[in-house]
PDB file of N, CA and C in Angstrom:
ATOM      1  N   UNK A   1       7.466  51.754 -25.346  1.00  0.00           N
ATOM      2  CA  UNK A   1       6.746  50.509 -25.400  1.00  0.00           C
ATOM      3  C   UNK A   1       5.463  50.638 -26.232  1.00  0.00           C
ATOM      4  N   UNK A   2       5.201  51.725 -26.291  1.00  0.00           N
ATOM      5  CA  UNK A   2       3.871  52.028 -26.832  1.00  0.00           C
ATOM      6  C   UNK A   2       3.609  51.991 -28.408  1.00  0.00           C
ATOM      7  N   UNK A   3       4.837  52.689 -28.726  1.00  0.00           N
ATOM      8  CA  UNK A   3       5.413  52.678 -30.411  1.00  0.00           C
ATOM      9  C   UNK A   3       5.593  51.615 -31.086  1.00  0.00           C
ATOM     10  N   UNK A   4       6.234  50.368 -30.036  1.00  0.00           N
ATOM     11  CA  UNK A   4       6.515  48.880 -30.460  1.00  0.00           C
ATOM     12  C   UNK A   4       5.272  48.212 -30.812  1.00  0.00           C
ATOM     13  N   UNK A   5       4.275  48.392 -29.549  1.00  0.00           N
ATOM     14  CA  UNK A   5       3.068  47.843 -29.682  1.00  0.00           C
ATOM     15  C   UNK A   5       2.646  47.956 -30.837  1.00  0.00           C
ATOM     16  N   UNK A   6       2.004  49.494 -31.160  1.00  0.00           N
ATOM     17  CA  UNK A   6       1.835  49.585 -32.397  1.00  0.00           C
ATOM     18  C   UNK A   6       2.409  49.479 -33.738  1.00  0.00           C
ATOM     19  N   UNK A   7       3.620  49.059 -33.800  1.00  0.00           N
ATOM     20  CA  UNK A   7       4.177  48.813 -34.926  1.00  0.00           C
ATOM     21  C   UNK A   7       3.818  47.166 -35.260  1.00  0.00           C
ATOM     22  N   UNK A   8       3.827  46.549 -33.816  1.00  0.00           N
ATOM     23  CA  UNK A   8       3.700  45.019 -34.071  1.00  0.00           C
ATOM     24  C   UNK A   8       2.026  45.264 -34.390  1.00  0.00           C
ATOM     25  N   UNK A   9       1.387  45.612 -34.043  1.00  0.00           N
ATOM     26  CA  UNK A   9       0.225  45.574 -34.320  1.00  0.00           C
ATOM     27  C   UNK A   9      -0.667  45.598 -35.946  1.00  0.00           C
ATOM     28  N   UNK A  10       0.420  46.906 -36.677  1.00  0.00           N
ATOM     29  CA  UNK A  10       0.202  47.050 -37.915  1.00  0.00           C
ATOM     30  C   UNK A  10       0.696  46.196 -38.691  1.00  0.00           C
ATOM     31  N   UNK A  11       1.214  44.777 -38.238  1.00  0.00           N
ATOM     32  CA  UNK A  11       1.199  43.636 -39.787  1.00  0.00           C
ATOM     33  C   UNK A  11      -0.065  42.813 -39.191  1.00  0.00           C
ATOM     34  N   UNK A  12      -0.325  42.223 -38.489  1.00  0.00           N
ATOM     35  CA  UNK A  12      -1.594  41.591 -38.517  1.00  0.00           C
ATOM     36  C   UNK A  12      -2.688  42.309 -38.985  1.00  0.00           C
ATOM     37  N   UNK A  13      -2.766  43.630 -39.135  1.00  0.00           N
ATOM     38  CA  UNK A  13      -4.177  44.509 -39.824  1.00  0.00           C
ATOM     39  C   UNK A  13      -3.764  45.271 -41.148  1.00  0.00           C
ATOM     40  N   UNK A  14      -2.897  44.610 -42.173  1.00  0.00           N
ATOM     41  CA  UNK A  14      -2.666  45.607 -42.476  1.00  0.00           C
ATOM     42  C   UNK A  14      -4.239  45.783 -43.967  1.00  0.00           C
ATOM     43  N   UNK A  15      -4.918  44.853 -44.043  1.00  0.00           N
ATOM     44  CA  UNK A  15      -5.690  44.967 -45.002  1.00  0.00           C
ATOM     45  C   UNK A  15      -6.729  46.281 -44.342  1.00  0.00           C
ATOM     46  N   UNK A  16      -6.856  46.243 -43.271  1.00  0.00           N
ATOM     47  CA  UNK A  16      -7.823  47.712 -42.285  1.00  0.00           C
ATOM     48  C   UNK A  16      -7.112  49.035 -42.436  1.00  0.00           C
ATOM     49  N   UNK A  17      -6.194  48.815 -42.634  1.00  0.00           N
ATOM     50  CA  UNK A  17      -5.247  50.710 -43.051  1.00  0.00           C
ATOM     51  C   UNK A  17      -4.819  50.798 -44.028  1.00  0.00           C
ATOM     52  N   UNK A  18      -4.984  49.599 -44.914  1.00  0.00           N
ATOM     53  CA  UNK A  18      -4.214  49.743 -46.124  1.00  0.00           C
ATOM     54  C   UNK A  18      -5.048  49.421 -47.224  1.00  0.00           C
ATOM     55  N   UNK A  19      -5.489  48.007 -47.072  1.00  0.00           N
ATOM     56  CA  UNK A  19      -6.742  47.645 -48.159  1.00  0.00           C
ATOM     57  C   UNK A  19      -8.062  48.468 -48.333  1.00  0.00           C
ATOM     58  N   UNK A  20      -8.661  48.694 -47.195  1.00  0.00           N
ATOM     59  CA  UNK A  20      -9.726  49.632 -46.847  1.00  0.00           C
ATOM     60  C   UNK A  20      -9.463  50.471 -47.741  1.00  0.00           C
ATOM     61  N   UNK A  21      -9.405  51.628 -47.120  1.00  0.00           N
ATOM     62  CA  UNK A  21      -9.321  52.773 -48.209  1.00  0.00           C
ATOM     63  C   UNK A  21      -8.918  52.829 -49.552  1.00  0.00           C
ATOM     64  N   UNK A  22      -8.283  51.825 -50.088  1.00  0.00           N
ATOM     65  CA  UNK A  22      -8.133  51.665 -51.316  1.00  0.00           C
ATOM     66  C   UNK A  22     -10.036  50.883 -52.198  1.00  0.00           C
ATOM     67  N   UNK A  23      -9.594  49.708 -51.330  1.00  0.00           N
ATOM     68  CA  UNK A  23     -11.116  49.223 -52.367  1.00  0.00           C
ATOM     69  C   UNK A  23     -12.217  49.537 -51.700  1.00  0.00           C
ATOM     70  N   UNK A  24     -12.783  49.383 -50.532  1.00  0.00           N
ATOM     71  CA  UNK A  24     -13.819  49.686 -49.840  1.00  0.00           C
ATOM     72  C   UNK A  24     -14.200  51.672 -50.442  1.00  0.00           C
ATOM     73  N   UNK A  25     -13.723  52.024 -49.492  1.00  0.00           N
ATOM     74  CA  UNK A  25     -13.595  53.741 -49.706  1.00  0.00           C
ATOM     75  C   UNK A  25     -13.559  54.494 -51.025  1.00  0.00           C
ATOM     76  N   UNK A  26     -12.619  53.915 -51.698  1.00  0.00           N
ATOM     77  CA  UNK A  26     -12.223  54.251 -53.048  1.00  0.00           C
ATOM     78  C   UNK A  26     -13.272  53.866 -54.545  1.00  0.00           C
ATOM     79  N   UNK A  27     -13.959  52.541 -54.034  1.00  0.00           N
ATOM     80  CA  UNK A  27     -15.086  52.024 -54.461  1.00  0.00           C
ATOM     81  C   UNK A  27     -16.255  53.273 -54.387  1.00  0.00           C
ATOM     82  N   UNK A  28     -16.664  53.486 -52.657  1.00  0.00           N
ATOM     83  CA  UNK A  28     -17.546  54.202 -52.766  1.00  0.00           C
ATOM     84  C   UNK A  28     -17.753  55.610 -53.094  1.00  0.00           C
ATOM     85  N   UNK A  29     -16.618  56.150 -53.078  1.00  0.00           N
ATOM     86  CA  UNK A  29     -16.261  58.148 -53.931  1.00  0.00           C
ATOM     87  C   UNK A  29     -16.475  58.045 -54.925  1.00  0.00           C
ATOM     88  N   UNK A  30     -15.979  56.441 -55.617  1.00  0.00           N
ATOM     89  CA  UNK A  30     -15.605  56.359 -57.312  1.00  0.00           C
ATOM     90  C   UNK A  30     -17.012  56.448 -57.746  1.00  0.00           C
ATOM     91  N   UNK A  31     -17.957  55.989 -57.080  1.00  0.00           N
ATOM     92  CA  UNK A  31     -19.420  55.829 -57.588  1.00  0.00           C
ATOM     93  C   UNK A  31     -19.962  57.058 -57.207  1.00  0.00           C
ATOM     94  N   UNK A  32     -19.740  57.685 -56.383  1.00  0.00           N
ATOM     95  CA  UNK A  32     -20.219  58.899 -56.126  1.00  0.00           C
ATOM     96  C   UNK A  32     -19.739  60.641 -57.139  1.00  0.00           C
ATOM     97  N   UNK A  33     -18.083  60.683 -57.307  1.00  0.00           N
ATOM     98  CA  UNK A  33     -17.709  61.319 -57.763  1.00  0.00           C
ATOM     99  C   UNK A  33     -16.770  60.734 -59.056  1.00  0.00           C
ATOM    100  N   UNK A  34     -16.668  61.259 -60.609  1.00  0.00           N
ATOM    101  CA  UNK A  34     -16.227  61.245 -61.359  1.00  0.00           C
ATOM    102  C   UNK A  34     -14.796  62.006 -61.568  1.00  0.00           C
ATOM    103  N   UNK A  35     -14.476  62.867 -60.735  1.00  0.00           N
ATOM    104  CA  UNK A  35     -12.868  63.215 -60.593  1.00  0.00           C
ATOM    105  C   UNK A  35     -11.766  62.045 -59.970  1.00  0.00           C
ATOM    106  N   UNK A  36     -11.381  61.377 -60.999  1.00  0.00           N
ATOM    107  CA  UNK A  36     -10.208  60.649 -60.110  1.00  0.00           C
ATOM    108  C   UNK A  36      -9.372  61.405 -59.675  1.00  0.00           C
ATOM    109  N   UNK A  37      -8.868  63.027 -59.421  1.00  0.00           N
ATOM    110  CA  UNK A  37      -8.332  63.479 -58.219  1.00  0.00           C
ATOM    111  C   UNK A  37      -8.646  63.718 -57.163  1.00  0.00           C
ATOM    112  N   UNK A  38     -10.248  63.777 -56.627  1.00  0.00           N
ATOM    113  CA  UNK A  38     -10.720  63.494 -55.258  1.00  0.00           C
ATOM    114  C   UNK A  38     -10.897  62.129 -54.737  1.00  0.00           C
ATOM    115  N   UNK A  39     -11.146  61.187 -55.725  1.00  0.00           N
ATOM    116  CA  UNK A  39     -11.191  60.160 -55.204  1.00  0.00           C
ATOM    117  C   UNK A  39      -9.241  59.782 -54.765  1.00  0.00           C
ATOM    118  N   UNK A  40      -8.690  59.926 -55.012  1.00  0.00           N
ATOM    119  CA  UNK A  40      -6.748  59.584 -54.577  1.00  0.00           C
ATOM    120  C   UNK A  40      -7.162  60.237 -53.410  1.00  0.00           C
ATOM    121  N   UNK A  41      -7.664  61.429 -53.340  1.00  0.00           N
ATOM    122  CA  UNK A  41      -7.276  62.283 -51.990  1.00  0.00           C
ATOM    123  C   UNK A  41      -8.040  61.688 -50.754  1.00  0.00           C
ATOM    124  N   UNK A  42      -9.389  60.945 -51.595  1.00  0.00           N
ATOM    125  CA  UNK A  42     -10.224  60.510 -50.272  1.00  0.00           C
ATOM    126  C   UNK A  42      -9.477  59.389 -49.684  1.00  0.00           C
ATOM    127  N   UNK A  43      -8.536  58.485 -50.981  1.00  0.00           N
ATOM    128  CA  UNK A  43      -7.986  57.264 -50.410  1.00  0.00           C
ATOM    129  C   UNK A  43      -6.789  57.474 -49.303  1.00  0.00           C
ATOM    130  N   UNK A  44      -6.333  58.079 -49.818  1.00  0.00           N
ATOM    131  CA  UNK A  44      -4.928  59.247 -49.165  1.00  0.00           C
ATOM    132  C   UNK A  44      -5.570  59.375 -47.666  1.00  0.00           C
ATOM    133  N   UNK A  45      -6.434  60.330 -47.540  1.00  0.00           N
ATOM    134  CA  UNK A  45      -6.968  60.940 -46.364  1.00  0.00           C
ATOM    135  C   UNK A  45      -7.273  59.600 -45.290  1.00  0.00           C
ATOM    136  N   UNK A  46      -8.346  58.852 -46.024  1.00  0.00           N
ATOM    137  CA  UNK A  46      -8.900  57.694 -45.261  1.00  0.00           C
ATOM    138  C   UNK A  46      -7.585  56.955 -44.691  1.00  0.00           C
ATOM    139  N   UNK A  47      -6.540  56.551 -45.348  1.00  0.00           N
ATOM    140  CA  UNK A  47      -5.797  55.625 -45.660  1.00  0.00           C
ATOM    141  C   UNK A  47      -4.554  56.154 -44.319  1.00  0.00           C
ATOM    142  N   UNK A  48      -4.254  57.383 -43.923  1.00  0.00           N
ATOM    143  CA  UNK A  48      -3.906  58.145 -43.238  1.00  0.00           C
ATOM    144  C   UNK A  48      -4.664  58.115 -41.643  1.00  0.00           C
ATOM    145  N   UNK A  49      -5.867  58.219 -41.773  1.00  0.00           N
ATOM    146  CA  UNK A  49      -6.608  58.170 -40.946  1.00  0.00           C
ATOM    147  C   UNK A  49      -6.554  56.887 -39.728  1.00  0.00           C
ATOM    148  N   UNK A  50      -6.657  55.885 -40.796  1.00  0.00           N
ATOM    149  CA  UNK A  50      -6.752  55.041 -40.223  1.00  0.00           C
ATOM    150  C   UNK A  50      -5.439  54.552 -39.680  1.00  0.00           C
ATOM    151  N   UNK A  51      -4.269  54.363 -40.535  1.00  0.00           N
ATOM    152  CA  UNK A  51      -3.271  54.529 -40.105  1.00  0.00           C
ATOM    153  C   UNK A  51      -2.746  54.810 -38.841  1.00  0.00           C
ATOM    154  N   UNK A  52      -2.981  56.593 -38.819  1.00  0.00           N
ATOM    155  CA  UNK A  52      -2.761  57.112 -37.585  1.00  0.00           C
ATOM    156  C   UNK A  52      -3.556  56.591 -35.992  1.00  0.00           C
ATOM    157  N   UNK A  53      -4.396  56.003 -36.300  1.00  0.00           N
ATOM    158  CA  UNK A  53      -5.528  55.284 -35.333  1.00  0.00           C
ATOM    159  C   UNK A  53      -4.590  54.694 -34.594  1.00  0.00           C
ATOM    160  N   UNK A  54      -3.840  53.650 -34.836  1.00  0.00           N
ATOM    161  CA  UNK A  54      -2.964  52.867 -33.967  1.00  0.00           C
ATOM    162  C   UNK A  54      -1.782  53.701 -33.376  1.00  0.00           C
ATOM    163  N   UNK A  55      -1.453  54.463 -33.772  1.00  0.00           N
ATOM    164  CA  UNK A  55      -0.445  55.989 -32.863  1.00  0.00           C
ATOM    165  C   UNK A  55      -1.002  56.714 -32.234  1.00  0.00           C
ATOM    166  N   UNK A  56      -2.656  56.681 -31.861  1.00  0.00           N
ATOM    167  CA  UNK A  56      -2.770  57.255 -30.806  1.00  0.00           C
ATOM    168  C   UNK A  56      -3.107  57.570 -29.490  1.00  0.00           C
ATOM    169  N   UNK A  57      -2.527  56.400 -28.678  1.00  0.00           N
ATOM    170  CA  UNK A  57      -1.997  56.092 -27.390  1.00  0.00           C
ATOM    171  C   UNK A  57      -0.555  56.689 -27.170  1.00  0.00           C
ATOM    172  N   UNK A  58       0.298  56.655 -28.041  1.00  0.00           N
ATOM    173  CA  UNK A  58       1.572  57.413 -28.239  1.00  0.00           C
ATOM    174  C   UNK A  58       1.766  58.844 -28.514  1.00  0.00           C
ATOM    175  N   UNK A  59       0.389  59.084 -29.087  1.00  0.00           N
ATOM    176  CA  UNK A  59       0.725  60.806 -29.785  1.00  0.00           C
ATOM    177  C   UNK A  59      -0.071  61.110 -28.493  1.00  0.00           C
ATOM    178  N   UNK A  60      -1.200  60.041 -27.495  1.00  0.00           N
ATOM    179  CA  UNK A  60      -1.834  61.016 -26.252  1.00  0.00           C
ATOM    180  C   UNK A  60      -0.849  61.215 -25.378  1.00  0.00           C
ATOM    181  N   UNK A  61       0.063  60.045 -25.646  1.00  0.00           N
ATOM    182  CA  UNK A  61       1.414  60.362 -24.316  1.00  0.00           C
ATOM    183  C   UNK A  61       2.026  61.480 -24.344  1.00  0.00           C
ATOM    184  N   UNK A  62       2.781  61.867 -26.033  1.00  0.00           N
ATOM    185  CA  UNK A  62       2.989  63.587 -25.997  1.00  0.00           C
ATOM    186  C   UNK A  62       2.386  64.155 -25.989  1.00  0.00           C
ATOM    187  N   UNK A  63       0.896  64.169 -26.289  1.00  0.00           N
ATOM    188  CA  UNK A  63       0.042  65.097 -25.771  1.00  0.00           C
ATOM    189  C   UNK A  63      -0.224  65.591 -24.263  1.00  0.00           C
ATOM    190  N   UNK A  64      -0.219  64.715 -23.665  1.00  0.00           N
ATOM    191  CA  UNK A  64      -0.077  64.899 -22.314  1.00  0.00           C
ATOM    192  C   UNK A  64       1.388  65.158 -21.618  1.00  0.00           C
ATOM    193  N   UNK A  65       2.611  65.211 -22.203  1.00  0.00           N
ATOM    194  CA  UNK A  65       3.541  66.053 -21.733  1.00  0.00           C
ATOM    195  C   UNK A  65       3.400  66.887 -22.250  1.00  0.00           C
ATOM    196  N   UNK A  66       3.255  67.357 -23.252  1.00  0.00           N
ATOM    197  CA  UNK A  66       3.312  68.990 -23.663  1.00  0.00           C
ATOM    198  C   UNK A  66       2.277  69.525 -22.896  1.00  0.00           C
ATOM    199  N   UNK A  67       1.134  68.736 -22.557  1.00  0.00           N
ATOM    200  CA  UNK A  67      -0.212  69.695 -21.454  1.00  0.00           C
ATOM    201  C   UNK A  67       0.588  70.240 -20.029  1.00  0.00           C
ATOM    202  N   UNK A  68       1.931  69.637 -20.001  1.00  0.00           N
ATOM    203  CA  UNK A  68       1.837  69.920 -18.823  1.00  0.00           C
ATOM    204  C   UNK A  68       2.842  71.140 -18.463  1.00  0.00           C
ATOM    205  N   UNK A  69       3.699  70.987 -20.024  1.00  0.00           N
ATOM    206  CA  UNK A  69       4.779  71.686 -19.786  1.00  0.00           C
ATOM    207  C   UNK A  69       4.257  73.550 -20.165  1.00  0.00           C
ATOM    208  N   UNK A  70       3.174  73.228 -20.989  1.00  0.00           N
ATOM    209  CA  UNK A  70       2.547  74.403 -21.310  1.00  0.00           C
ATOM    210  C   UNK A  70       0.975  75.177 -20.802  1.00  0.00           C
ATOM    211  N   UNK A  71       0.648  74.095 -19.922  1.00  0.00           N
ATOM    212  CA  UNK A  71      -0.402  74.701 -18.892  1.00  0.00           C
ATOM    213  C   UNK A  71      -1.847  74.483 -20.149  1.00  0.00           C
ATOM    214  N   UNK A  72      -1.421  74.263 -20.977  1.00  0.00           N
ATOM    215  CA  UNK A  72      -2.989  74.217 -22.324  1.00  0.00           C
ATOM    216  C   UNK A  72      -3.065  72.781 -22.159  1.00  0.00           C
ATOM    217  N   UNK A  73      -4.780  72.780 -22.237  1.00  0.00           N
ATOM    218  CA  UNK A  73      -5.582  71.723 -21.999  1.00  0.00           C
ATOM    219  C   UNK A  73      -4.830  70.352 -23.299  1.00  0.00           C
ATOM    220  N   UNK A  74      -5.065  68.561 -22.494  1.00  0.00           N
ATOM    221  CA  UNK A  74      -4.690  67.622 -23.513  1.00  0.00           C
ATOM    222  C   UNK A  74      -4.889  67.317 -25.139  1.00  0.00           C
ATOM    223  N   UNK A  75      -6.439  67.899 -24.658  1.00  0.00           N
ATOM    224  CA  UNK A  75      -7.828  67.900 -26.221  1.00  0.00           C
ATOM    225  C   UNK A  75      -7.016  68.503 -27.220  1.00  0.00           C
ATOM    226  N   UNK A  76      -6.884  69.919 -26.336  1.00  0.00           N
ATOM    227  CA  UNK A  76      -6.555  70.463 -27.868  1.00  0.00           C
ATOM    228  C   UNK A  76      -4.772  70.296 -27.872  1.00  0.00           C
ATOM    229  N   UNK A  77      -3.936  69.534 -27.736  1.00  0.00           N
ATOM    230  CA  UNK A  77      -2.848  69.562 -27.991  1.00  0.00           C
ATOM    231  C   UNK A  77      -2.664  67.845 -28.690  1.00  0.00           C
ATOM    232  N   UNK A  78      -3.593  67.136 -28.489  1.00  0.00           N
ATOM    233  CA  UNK A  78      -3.747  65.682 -29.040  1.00  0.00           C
ATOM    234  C   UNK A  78      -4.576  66.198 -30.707  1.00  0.00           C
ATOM    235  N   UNK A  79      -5.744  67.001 -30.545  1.00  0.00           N
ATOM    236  CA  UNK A  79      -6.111  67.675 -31.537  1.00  0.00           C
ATOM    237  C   UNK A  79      -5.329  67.775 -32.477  1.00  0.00           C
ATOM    238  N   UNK A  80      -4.205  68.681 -32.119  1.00  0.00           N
ATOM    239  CA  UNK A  80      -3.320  69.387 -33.349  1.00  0.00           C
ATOM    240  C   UNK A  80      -2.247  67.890 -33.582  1.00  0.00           C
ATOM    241  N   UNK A  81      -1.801  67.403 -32.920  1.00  0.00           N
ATOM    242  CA  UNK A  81      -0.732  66.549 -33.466  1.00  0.00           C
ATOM    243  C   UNK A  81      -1.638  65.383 -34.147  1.00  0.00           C
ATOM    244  N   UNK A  82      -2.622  64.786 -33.670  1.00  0.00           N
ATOM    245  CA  UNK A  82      -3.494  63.814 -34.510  1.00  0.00           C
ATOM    246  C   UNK A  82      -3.424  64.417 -35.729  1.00  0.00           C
ATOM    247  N   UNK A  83      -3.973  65.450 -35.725  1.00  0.00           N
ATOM    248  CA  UNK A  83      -4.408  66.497 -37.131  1.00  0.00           C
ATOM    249  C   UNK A  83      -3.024  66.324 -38.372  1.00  0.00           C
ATOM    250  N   UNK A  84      -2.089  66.300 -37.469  1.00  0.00           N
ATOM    251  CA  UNK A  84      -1.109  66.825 -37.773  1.00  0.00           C
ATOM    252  C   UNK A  84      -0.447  65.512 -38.445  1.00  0.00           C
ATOM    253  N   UNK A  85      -0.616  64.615 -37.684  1.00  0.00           N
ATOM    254  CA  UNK A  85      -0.011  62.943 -38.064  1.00  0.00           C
ATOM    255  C   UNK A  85      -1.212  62.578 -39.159  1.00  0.00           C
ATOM    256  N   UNK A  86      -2.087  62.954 -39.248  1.00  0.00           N
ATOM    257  CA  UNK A  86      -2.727  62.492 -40.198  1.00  0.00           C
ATOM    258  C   UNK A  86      -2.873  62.911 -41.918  1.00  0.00           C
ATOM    259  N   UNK A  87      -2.617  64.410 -41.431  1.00  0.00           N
ATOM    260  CA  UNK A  87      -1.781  64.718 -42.865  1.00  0.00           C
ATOM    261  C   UNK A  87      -0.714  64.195 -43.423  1.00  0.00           C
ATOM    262  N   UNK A  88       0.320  64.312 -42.632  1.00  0.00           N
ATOM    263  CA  UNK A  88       1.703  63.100 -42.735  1.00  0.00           C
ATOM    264  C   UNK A  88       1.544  62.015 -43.451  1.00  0.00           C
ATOM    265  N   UNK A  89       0.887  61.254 -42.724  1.00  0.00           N
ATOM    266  CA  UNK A  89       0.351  59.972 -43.215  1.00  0.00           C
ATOM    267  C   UNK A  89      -0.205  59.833 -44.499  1.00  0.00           C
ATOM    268  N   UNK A  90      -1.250  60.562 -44.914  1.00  0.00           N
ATOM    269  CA  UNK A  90      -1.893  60.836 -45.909  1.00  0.00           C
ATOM    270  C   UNK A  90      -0.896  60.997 -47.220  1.00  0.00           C
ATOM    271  N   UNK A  91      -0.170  61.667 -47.025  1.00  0.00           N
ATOM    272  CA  UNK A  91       1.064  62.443 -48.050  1.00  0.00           C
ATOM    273  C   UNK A  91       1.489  60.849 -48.417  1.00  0.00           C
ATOM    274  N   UNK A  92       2.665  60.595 -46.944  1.00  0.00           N
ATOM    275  CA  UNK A  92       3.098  59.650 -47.542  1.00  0.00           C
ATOM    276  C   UNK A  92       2.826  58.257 -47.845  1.00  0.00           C
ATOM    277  N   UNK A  93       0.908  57.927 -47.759  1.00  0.00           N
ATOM    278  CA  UNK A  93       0.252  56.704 -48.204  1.00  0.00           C
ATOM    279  C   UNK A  93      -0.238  57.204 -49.800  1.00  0.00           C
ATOM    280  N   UNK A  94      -0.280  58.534 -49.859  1.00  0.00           N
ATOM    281  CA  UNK A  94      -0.117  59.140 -51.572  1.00  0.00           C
ATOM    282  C   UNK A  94       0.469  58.658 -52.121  1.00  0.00           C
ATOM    283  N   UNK A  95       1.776  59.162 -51.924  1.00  0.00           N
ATOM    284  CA  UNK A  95       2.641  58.884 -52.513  1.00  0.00           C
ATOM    285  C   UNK A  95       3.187  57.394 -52.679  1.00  0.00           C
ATOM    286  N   UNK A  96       3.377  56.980 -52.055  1.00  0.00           N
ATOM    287  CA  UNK A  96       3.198  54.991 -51.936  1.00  0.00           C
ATOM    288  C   UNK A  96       2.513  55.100 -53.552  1.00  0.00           C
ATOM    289  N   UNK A  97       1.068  55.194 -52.808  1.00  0.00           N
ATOM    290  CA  UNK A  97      -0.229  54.310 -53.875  1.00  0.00           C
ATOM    291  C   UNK A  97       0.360  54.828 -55.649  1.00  0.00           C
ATOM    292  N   UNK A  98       0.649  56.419 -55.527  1.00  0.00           N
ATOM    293  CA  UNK A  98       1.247  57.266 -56.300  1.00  0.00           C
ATOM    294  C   UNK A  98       2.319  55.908 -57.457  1.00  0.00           C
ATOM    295  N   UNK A  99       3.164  55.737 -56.338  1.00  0.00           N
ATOM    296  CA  UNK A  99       4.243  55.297 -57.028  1.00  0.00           C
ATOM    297  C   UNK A  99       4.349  53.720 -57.421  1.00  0.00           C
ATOM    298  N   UNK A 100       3.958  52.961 -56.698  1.00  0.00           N
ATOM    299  CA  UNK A 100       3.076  51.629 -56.761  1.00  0.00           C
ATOM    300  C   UNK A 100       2.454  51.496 -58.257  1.00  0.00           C
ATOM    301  N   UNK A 101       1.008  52.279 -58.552  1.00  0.00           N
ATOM    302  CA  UNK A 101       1.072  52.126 -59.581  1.00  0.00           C
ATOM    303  C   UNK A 101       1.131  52.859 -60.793  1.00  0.00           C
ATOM    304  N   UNK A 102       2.162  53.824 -60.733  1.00  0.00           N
ATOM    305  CA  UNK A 102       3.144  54.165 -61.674  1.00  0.00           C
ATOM    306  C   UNK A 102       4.223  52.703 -63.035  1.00  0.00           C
ATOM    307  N   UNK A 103       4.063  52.232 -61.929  1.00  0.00           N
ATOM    308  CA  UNK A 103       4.728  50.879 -62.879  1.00  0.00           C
ATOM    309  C   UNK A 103       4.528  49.857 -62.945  1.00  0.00           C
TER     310      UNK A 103
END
């Protein structure tokens, strides 16, 4: 139920996980740094980030079965899979933006 939620959730916002980091974020690196390969990565990263925000009520739910099945604290097992979903994310909001405007 939790997964649904958040899936319905991500079309009414999608300018907050998606627009954001592109013009907001991407705006402000671009003025800051002159490598357009850190600025993709900051959009990537951010863009990921935020993303993952709405999965995690779902990633605390496996976090909290794996706490239990393995005796190690929630923190750090929500830690690593957040961490972990947010790279994910990142890659494949890259690659999107990547290919988007490619053509």
């Amino acid at each position: 139920m939790l997964l649904i939620m958040a899936i319905v959730l991500l079309i009414p916002t999608f300018f907050l996980w998606a627009g954001a980091p592109f013009f907001i974020i991407g705006g402000l690196v671009e003025n800051l740094i002159s490598s357009q390969v850190l600025v993709f990565i900051s959009i990537s990263l951010s863009g990921g980030f935020l993303f993952s925000l709405y999965f995690l009520p779902f990633l605390y739910k496996i976090a909290k079965q794996l706490a239990n099945i393995t005796q190690i604290g929630v923190g750090n097992f929500l830690l690593r899979i957040h961490t972990t979903f947010i790279f994910i994310c990142s890659v494949v909001y890259g690659i999107t933006i990547y290919v988007i405007f490619q053509y």
